[in-house]
Each structure stands twice: as C-alpha cells, then as structure tokens.
C-alpha atoms as a PDB file:
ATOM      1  CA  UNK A   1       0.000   0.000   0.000  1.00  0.00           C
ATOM      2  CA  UNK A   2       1.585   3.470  -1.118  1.00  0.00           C
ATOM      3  CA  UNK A   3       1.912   6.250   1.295  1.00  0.00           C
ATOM      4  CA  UNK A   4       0.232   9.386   0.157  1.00  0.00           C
ATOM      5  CA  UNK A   5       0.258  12.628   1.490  1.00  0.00           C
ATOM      6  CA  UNK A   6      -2.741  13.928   3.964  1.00  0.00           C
ATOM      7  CA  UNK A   7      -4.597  16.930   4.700  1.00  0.00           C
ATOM      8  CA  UNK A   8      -8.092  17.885   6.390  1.00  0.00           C
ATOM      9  CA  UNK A   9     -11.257  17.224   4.830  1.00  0.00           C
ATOM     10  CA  UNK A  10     -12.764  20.605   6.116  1.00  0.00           C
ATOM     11  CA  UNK A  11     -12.144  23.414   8.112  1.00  0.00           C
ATOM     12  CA  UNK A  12     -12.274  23.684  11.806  1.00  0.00           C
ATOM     13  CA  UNK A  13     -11.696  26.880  14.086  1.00  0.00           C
ATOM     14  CA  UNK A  14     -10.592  27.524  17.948  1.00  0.00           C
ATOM     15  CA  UNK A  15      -9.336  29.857  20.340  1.00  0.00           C
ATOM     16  CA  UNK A  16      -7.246  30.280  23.608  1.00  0.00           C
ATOM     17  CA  UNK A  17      -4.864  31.997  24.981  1.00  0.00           C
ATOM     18  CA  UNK A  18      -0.833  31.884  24.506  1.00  0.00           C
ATOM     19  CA  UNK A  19       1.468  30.422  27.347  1.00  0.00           C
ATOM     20  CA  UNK A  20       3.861  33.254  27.683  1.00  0.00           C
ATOM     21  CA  UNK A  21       1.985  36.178  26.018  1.00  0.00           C
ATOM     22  CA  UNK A  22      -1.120  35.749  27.571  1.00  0.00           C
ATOM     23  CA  UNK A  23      -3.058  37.254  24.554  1.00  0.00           C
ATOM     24  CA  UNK A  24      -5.812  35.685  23.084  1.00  0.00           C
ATOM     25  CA  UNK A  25      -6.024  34.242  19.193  1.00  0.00           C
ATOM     26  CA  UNK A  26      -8.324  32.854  17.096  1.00  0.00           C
ATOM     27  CA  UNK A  27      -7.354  30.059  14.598  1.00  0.00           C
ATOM     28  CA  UNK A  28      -8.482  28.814  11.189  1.00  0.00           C
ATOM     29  CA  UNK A  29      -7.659  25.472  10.111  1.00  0.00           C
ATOM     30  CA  UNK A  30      -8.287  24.623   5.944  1.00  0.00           C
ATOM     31  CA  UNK A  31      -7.245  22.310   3.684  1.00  0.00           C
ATOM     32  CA  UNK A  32      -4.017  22.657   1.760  1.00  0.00           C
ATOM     33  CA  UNK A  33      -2.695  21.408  -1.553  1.00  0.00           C
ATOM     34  CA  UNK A  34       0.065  18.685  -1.834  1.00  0.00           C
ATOM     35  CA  UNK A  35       3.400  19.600  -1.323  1.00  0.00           C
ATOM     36  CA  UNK A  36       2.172  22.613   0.657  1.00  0.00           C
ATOM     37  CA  UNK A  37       3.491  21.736   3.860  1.00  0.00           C
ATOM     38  CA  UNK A  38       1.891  23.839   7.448  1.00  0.00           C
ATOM     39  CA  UNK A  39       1.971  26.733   6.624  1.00  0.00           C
ATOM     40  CA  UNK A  40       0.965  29.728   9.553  1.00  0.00           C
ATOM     41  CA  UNK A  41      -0.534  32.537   8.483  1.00  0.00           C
ATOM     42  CA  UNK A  42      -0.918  35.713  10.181  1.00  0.00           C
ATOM     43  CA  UNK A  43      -4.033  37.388   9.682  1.00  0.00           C
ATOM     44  CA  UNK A  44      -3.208  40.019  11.699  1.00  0.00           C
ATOM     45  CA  UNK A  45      -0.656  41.289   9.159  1.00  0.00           C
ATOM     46  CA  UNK A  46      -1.665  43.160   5.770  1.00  0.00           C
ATOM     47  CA  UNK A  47       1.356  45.197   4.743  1.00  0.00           C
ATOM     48  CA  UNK A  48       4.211  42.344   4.758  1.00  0.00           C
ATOM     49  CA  UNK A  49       4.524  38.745   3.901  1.00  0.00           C
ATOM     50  CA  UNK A  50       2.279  37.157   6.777  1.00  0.00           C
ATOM     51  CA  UNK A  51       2.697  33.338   5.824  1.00  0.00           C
ATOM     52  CA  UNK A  52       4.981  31.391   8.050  1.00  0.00           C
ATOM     53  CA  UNK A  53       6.102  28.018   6.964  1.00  0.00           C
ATOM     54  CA  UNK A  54       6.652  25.237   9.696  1.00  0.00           C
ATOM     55  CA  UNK A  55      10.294  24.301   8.440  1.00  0.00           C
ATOM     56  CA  UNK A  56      13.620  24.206   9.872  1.00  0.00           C
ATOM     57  CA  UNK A  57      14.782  27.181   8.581  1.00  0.00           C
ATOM     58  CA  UNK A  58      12.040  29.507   9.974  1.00  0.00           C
ATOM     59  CA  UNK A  59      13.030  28.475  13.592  1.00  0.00           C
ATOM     60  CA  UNK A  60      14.685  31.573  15.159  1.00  0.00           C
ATOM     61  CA  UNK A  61      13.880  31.299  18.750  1.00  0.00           C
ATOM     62  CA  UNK A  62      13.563  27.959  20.983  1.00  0.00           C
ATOM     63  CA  UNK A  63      13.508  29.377  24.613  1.00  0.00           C
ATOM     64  CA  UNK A  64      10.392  28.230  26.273  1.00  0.00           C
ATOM     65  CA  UNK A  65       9.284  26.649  23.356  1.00  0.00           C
ATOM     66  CA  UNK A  66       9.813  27.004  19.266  1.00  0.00           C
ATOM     67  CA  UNK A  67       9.249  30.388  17.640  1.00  0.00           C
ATOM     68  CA  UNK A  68       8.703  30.765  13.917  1.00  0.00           C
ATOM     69  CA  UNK A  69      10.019  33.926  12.038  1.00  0.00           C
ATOM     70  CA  UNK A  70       9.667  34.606   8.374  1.00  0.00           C
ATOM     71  CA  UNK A  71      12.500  37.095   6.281  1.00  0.00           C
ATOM     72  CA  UNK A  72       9.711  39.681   6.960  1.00  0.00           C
ATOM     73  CA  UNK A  73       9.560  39.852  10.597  1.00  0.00           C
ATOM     74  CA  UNK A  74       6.444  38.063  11.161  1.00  0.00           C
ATOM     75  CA  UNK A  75       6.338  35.286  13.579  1.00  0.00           C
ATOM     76  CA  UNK A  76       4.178  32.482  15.696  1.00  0.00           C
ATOM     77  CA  UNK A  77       5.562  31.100  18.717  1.00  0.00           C
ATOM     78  CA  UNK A  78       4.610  27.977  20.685  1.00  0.00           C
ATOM     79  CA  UNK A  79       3.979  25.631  18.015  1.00  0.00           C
ATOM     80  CA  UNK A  80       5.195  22.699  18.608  1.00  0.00           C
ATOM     81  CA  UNK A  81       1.960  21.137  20.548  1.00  0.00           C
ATOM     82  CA  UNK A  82       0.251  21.849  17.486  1.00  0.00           C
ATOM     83  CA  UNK A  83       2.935  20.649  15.212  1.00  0.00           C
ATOM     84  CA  UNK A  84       3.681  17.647  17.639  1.00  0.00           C
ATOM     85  CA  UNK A  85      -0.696  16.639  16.300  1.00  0.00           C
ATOM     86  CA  UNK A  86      -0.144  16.940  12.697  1.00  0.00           C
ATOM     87  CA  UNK A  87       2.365  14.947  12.835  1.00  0.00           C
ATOM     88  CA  UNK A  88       1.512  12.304  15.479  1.00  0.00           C
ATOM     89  CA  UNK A  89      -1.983  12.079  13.156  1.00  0.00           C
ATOM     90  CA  UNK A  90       0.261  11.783   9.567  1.00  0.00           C
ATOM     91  CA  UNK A  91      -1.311  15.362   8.719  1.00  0.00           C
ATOM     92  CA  UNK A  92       1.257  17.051   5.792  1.00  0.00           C
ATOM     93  CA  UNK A  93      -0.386  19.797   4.472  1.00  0.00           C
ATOM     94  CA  UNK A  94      -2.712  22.848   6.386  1.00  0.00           C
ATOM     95  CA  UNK A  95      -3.443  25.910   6.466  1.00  0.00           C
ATOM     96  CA  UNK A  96      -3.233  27.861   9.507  1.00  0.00           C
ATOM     97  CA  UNK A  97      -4.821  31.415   9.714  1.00  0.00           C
ATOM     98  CA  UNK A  98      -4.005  33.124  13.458  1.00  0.00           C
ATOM     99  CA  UNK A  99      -4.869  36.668  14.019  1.00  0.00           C
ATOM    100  CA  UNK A 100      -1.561  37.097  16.709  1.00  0.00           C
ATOM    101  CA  UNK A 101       1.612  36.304  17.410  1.00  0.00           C
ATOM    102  CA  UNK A 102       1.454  32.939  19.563  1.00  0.00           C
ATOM    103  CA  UNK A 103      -0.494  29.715  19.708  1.00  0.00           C
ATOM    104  CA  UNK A 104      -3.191  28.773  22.415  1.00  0.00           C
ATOM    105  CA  UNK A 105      -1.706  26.598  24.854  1.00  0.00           C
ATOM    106  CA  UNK A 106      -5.465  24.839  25.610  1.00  0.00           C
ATOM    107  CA  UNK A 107      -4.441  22.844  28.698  1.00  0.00           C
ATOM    108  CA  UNK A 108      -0.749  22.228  28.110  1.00  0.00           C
ATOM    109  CA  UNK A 109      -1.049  19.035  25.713  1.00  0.00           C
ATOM    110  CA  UNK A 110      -2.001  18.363  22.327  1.00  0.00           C
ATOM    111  CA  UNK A 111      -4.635  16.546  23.113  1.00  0.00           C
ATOM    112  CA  UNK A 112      -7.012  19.683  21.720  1.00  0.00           C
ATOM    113  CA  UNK A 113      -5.040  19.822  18.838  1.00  0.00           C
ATOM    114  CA  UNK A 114      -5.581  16.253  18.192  1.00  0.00           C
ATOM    115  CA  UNK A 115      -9.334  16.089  18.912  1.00  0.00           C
ATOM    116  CA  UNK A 116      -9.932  18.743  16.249  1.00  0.00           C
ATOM    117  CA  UNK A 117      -7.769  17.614  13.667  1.00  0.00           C
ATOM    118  CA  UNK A 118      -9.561  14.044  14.341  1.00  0.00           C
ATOM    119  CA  UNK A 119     -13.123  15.639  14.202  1.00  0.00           C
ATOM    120  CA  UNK A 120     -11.673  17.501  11.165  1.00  0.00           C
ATOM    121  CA  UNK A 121     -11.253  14.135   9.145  1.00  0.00           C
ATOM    122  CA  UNK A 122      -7.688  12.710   7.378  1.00  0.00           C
ATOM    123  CA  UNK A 123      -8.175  13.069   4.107  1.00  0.00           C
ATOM    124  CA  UNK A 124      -5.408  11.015   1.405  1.00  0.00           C
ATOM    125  CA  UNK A 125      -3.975  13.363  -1.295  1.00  0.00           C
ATOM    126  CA  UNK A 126      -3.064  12.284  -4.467  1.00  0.00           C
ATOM    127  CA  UNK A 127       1.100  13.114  -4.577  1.00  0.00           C
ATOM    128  CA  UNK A 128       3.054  10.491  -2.555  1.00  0.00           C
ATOM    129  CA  UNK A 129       5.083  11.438   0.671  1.00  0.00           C
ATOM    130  CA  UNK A 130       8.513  11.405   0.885  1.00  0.00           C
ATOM    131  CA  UNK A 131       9.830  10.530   4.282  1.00  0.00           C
ATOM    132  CA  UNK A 132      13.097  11.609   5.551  1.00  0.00           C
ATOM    133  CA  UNK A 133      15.658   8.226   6.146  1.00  0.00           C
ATOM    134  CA  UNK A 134      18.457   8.372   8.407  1.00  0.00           C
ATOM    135  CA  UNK A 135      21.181   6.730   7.096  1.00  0.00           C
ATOM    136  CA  UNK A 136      23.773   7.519   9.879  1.00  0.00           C
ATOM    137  CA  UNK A 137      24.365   8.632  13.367  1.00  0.00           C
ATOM    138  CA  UNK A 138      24.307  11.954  13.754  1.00  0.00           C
ATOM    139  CA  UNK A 139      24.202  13.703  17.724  1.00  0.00           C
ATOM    140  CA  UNK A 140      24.476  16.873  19.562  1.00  0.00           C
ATOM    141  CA  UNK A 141      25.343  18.063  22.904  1.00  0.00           C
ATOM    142  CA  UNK A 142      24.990  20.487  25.143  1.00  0.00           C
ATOM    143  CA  UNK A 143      26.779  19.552  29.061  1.00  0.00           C
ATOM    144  CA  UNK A 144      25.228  16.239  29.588  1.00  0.00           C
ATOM    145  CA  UNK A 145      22.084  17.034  27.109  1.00  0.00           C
ATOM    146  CA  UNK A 146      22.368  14.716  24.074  1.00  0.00           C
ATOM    147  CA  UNK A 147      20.179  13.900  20.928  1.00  0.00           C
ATOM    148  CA  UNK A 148      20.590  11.913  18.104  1.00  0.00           C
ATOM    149  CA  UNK A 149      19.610  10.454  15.188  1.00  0.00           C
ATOM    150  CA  UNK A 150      20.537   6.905  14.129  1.00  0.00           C
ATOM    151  CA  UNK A 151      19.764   4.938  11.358  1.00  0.00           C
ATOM    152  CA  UNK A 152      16.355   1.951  12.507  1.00  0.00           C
ATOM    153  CA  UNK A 153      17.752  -1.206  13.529  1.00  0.00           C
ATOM    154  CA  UNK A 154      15.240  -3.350  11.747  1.00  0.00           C
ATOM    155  CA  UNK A 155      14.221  -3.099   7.841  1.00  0.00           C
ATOM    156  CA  UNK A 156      11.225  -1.001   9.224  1.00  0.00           C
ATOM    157  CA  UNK A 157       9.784   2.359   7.497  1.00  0.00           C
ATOM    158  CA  UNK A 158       9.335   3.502  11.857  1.00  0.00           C
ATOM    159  CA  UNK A 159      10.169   6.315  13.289  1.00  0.00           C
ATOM    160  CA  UNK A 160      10.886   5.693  17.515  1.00  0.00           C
ATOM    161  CA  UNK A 161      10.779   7.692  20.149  1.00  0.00           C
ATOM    162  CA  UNK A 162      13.434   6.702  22.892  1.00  0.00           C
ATOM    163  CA  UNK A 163      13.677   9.315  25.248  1.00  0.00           C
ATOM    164  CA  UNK A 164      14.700   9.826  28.951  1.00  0.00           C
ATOM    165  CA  UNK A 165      14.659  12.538  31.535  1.00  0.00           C
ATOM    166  CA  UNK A 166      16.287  12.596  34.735  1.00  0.00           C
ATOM    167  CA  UNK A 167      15.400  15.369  37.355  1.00  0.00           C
ATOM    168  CA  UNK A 168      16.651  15.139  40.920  1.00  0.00           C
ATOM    169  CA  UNK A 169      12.909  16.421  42.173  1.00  0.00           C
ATOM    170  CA  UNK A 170      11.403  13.100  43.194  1.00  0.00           C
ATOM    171  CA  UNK A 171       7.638  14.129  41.923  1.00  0.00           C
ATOM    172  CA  UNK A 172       9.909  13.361  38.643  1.00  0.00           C
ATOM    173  CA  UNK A 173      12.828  11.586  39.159  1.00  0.00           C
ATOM    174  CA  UNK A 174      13.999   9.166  36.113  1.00  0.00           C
ATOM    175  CA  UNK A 175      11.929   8.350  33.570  1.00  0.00           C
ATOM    176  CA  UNK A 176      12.228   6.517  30.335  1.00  0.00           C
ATOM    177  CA  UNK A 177       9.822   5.976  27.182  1.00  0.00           C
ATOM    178  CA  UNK A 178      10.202   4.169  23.982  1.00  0.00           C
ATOM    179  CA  UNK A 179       7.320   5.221  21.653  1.00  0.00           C
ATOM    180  CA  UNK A 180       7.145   3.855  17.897  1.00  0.00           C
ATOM    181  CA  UNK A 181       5.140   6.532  15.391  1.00  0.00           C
ATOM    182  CA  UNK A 182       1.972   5.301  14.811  1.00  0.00           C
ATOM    183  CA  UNK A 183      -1.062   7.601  13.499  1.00  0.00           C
ATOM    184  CA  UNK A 184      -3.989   5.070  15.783  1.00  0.00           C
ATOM    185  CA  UNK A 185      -1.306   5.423  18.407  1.00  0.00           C
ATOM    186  CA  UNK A 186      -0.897   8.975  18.767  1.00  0.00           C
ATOM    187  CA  UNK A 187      -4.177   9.743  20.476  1.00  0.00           C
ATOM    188  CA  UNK A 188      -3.802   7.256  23.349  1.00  0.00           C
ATOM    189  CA  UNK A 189       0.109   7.298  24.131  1.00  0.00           C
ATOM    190  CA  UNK A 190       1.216  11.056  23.890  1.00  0.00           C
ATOM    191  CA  UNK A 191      -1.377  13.218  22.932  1.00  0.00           C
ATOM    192  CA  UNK A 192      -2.693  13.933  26.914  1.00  0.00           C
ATOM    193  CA  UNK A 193       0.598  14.503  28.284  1.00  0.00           C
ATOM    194  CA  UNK A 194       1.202  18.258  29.372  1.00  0.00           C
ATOM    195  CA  UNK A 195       4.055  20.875  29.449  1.00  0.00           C
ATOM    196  CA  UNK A 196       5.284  20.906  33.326  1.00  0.00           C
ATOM    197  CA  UNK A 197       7.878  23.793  35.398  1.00  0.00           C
ATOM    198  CA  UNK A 198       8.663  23.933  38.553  1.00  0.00           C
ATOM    199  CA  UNK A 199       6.897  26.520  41.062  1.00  0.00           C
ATOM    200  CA  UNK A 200      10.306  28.710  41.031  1.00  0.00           C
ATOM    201  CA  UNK A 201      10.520  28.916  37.675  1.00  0.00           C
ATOM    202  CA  UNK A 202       7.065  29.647  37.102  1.00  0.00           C
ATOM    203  CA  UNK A 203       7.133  32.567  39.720  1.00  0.00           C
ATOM    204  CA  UNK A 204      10.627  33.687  38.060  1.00  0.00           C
ATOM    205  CA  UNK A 205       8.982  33.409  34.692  1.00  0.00           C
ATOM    206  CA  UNK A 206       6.105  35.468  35.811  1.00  0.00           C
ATOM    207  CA  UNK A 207       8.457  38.232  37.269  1.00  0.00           C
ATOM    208  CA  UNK A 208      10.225  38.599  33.506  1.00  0.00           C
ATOM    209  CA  UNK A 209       7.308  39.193  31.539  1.00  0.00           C
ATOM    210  CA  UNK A 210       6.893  35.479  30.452  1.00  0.00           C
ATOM    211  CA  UNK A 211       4.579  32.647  31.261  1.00  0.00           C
ATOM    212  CA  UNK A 212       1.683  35.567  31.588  1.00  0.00           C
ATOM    213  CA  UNK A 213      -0.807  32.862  30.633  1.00  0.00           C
ATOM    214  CA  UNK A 214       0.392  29.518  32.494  1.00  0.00           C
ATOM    215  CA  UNK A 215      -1.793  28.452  35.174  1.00  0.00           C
ATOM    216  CA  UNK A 216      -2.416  24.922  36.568  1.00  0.00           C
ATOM    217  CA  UNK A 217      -5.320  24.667  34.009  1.00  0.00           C
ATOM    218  CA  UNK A 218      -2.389  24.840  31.142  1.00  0.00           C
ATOM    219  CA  UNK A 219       0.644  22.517  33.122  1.00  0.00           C
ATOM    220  CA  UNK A 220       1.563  20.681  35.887  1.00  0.00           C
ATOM    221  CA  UNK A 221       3.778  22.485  38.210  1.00  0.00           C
ATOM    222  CA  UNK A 222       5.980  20.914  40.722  1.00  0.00           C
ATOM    223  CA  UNK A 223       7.543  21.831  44.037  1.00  0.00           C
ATOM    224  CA  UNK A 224       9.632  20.399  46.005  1.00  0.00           C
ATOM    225  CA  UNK A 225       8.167  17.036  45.173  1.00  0.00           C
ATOM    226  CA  UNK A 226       4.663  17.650  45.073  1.00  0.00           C
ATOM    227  CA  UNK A 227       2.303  18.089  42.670  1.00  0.00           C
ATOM    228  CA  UNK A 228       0.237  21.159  42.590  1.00  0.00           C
ATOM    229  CA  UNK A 229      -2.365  20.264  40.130  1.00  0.00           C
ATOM    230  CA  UNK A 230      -5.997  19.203  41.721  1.00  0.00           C
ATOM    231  CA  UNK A 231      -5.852  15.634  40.029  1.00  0.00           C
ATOM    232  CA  UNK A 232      -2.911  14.845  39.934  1.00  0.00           C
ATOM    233  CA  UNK A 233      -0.940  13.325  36.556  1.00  0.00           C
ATOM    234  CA  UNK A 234      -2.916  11.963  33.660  1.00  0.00           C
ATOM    235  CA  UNK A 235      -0.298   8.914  33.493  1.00  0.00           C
ATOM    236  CA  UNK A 236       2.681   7.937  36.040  1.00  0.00           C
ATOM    237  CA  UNK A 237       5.362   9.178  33.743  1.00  0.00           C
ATOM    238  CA  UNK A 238       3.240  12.233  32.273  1.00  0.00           C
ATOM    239  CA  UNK A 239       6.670  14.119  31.949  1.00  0.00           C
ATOM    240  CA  UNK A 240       8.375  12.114  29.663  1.00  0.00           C
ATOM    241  CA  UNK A 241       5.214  11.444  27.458  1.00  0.00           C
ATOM    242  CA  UNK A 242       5.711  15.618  27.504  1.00  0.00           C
ATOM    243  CA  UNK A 243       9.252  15.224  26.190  1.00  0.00           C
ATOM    244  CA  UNK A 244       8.320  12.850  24.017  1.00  0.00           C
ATOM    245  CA  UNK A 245       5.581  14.912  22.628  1.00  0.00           C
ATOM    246  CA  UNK A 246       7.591  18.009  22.369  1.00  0.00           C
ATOM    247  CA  UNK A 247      10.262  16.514  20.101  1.00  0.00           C
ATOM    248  CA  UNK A 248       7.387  14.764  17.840  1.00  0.00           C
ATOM    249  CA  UNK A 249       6.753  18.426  17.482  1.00  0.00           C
ATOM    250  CA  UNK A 250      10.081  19.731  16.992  1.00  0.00           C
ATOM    251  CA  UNK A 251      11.531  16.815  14.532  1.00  0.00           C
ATOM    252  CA  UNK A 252       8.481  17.403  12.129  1.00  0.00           C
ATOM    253  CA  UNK A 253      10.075  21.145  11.031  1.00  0.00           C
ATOM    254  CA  UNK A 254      12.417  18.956   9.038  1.00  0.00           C
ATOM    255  CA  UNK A 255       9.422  19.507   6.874  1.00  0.00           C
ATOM    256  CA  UNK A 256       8.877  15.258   6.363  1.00  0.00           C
ATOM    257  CA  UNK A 257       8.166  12.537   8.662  1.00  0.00           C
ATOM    258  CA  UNK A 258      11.503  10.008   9.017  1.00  0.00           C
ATOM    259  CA  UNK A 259      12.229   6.613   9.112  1.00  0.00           C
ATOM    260  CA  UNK A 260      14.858   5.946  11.899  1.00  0.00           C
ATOM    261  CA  UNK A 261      15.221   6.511  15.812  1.00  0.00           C
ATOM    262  CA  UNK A 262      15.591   9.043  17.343  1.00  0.00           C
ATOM    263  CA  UNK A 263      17.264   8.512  20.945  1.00  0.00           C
ATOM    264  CA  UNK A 264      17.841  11.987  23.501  1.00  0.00           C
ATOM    265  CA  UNK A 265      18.045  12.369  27.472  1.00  0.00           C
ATOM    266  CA  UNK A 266      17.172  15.439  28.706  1.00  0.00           C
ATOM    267  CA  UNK A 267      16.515  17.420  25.606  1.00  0.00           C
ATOM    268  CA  UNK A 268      14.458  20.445  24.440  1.00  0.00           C
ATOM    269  CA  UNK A 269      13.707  22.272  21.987  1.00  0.00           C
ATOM    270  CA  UNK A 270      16.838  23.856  21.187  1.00  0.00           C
ATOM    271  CA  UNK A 271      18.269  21.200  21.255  1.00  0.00           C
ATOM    272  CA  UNK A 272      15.813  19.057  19.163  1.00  0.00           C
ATOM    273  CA  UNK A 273      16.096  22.272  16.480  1.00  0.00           C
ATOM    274  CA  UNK A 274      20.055  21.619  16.937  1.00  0.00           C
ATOM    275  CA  UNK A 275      19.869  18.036  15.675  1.00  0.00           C
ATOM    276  CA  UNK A 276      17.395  19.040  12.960  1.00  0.00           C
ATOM    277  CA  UNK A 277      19.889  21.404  11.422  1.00  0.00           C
ATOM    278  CA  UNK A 278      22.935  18.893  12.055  1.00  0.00           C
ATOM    279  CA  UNK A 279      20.927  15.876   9.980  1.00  0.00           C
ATOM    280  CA  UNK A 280      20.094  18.535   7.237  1.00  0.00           C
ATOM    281  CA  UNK A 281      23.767  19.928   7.168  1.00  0.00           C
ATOM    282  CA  UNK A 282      24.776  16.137   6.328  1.00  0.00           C
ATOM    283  CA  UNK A 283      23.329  14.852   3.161  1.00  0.00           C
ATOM    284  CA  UNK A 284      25.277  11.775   3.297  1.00  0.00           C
ATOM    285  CA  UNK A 285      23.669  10.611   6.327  1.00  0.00           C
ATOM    286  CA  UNK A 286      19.959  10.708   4.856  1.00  0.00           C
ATOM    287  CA  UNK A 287      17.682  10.521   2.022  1.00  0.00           C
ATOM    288  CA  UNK A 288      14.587  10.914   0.569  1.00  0.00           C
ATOM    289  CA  UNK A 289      12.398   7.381   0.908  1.00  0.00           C
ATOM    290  CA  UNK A 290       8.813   6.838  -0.517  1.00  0.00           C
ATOM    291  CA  UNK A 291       7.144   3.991   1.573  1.00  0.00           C
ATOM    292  CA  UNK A 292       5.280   1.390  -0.883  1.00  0.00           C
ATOM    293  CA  UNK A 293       4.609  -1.160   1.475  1.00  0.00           C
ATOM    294  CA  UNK A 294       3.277   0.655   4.520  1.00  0.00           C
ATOM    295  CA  UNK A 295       3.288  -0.897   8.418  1.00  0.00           C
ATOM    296  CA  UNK A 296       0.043  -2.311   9.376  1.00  0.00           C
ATOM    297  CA  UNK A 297      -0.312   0.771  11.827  1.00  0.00           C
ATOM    298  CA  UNK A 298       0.045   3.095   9.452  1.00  0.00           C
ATOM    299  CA  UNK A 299      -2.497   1.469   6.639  1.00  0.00           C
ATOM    300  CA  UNK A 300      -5.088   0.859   9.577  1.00  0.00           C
ATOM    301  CA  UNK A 301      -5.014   4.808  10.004  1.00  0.00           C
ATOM    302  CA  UNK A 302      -6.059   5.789   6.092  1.00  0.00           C
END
C-alpha cells in the first residue's frame, strides 16, 4: 500500500490563549494542496509577507518553546503542541490562519489539537510522501544534554521515540519511554501529556514578563516534590510522554516525517532544532524514501 500525502477534509476553528503572552487568538484550520506543507498565516498582518512556513529554517527562537520567524519579521511562537498533532496524526499539508503572534496553549497538551484535527477528518492526497531516512548517526550536545539520530535497527519504514529525563525532584525523578510513530497510536500514548515547570521557575517566569498565561489549568507544576495540580498526573510518567511529545513536534520542522530513531536524554527544543539542522547539514547521512509497502499501523489509520 503506497503512502500518500494527507490533509483535512474541512475546516475547523478555535481559540485560547498563549502560554507566555497571555493574549488571546483565534485560529483557522483549511485544507491545503500537496506539497504545501503547514503553513501559519498571520491574519493580523496586511502590509508584509504574513505566511509562516513550519520548516527548519524559519526556527529563530527555541527558549520556552519554538518560535517561527519569516524574512519579513512576522512570527508564531509555541507551536510545537500543534505541530507535535499533525504529525503524530500523519497530517502534511494545512493551512493555519491566526490573528496574533502565539499559539493557544489549551491545557498544556495536544490533546485539543488532536481532537480537532480528528473531528476535522484525514483526508489522502493524491502526490506520494517522501519521508526523511536516516542513514547515519548523527548527535548533539549540550553539558550532559544529548540527541541523536541513528539509522532503525530493523528493515522497518518507523520512526521511535526513545527518550529519557532525569530530574533530581522526586515528583519526577527518572523516567524513560520508547514510543514507535503510529497515526492510531498517537491519540492514546502522547497526545494527553502536558508541558510541566517547577513553582520557582514559574514565579521567576512570571516576574520577567513570560509565562503571563500559564496556570495549573495549562501545566503541571511541581515543588519540592509535590504536585500542585488538583488531580494529579494523567499517566505515572506524564513528563516524559511531555518530552516525548515536544520533540514529535520539533523533529516534524524537518518539513517530512523520518524513518529511523531518534534517541535523547534530557533534551528540548533547542536542542531538538540543533539536531534538525545537524541531519540537514549532512546529506550523506539521509535521504529521501517513498514507503510502498506501509506498516500495518500506518495502513489501519487511512
């Protein structure tokens, strides 16, 4: 079975307000043509190019969370939650009208995202996709961050998830998931799991201008190895399903799904937009790959 691009089949609209900004946007999802990619558009702006596209090269901020900046000046920050749903659901090609400058947060997750892109319907395109196969190691560091990229060790078209996190506040502690790509999986294994700080940070946030629309309704929050949140965590390692999530997010501004793993402890999203730029500075350790035969996971999901 040949793998084919996807987009919507119809439009869907929602609102919230942005983590750090705290202003409030509306959003316009629409079908897109093949080959399009997700493209933001700011409908806000009328006298300069307003269309951002989600690719690597558009990335010009990652603290907090990934910012997107055209030559023009205009930008959309806090994407990848949103990002992290098109491509958990196999979703290439949308358009995205905002009218300001940052994505809703909803509650943290992108389980929103994902229930509206569901209730929005998959719809097969007729141009095949090209995914992006690693061919070789590549890795980054920063201290004792790492991230790579290495080449799948079975004759699989996968992409996997092997992550870990290790945080001395015991609320967290270590944590360790292995999650393989998988459009019916999506939903149920990562889609729920929200952003998380610790009360310090928040309050230190707060003081700078930032995080003006965190609350617990939009992430957990930690201190000194409690939870804060009324409820409690939506799964025992809720944090790493987060990192996990995040980088789903971040990987997909290569601009193509990929077939390989992907293996990082204690990343972000700088340094998840770090590795992206490393793979794409390195020909000879990828290539284009068009998937005729797909996983059963991926054909139940068409």
């Amino acid at each position: 079975m040949t793998d084919y691009q996807h987009t919507i089949e119809r439009s869907a609209m929602f609102a919230g307000i942005g983590l750090h900004s705290g202003v409030r946007a509306r959003v316009s999802l629409s079908p897109a043509l093949p080959g399009a990619g997700i493209q933001f558009v700011r409908t806000d702006i009328a006298d300069y190019d307003n269309i951002v596209r989600a690719t690597s090269e558009f990335v010009t901020d990652t603290m907090l969370g990934t910012t997107l900046k055209n030559a023009a000046g205009a930008s959309v920050s806090t994407v990848e939650h949103f990002l992290a749903a098109c491509a958990g659901l196999g979703i290439d090609n949308l358009r995205v009208e905002i009218d300001g400058p940052e994505m809703p947060i909803l509650d943290g997750s992108a389980g929103g995202f994902t229930q509206l892109l569901t209730g929005a319907g998959r719809r097969a395109q007729s141009v095949r996709r090209h995914r992006i196969e690693i061919l070789e190691t590549i890795e980054v560091t920063d201290g004792d961050k790492w991230a790579r990229f290495e080449p799948n060790l079975t004759d699989t078209a996968e992409a996997v998830y092997d992550v870990e996190i290790n945080f001395k506040d015991k609320a967290i502690g270590r944590q360790r998931m292995i999650w393989v790509a998988a459009p019916d999986r999506f939903a149920a294994d990562v889609a729920d799991a929200r952003t998380f700080g610790f009360l310090h940070e928040v309050e230190a946030l707060k003081a700078m201008g930032r995080a003006r629309g965190g609350s617990l309704d939009n992430a957990i929050v930690v201190d000194k190895g409690k939870i804060l949140n009324e409820g409690g965590l939506r799964f025992a390692d809720e944090f790493v399903r987060h990192k996990v999530l995040d980088a789903v997010g971040d990987l997909y501004l290569m601009g193509a799904p990929f077939i390989g793993r992907f293996v990082a402890s204690q990343t972000g999203h700088a340094l998840n937009a770090k590795l992206v730029q490393a793979l794409l500075a390195a020909p000879q350790s990828w290539r284009w790959a068009v998937v005729t035969e797909e996983p059963e996971q991926f054909a139940a999901a068409n």
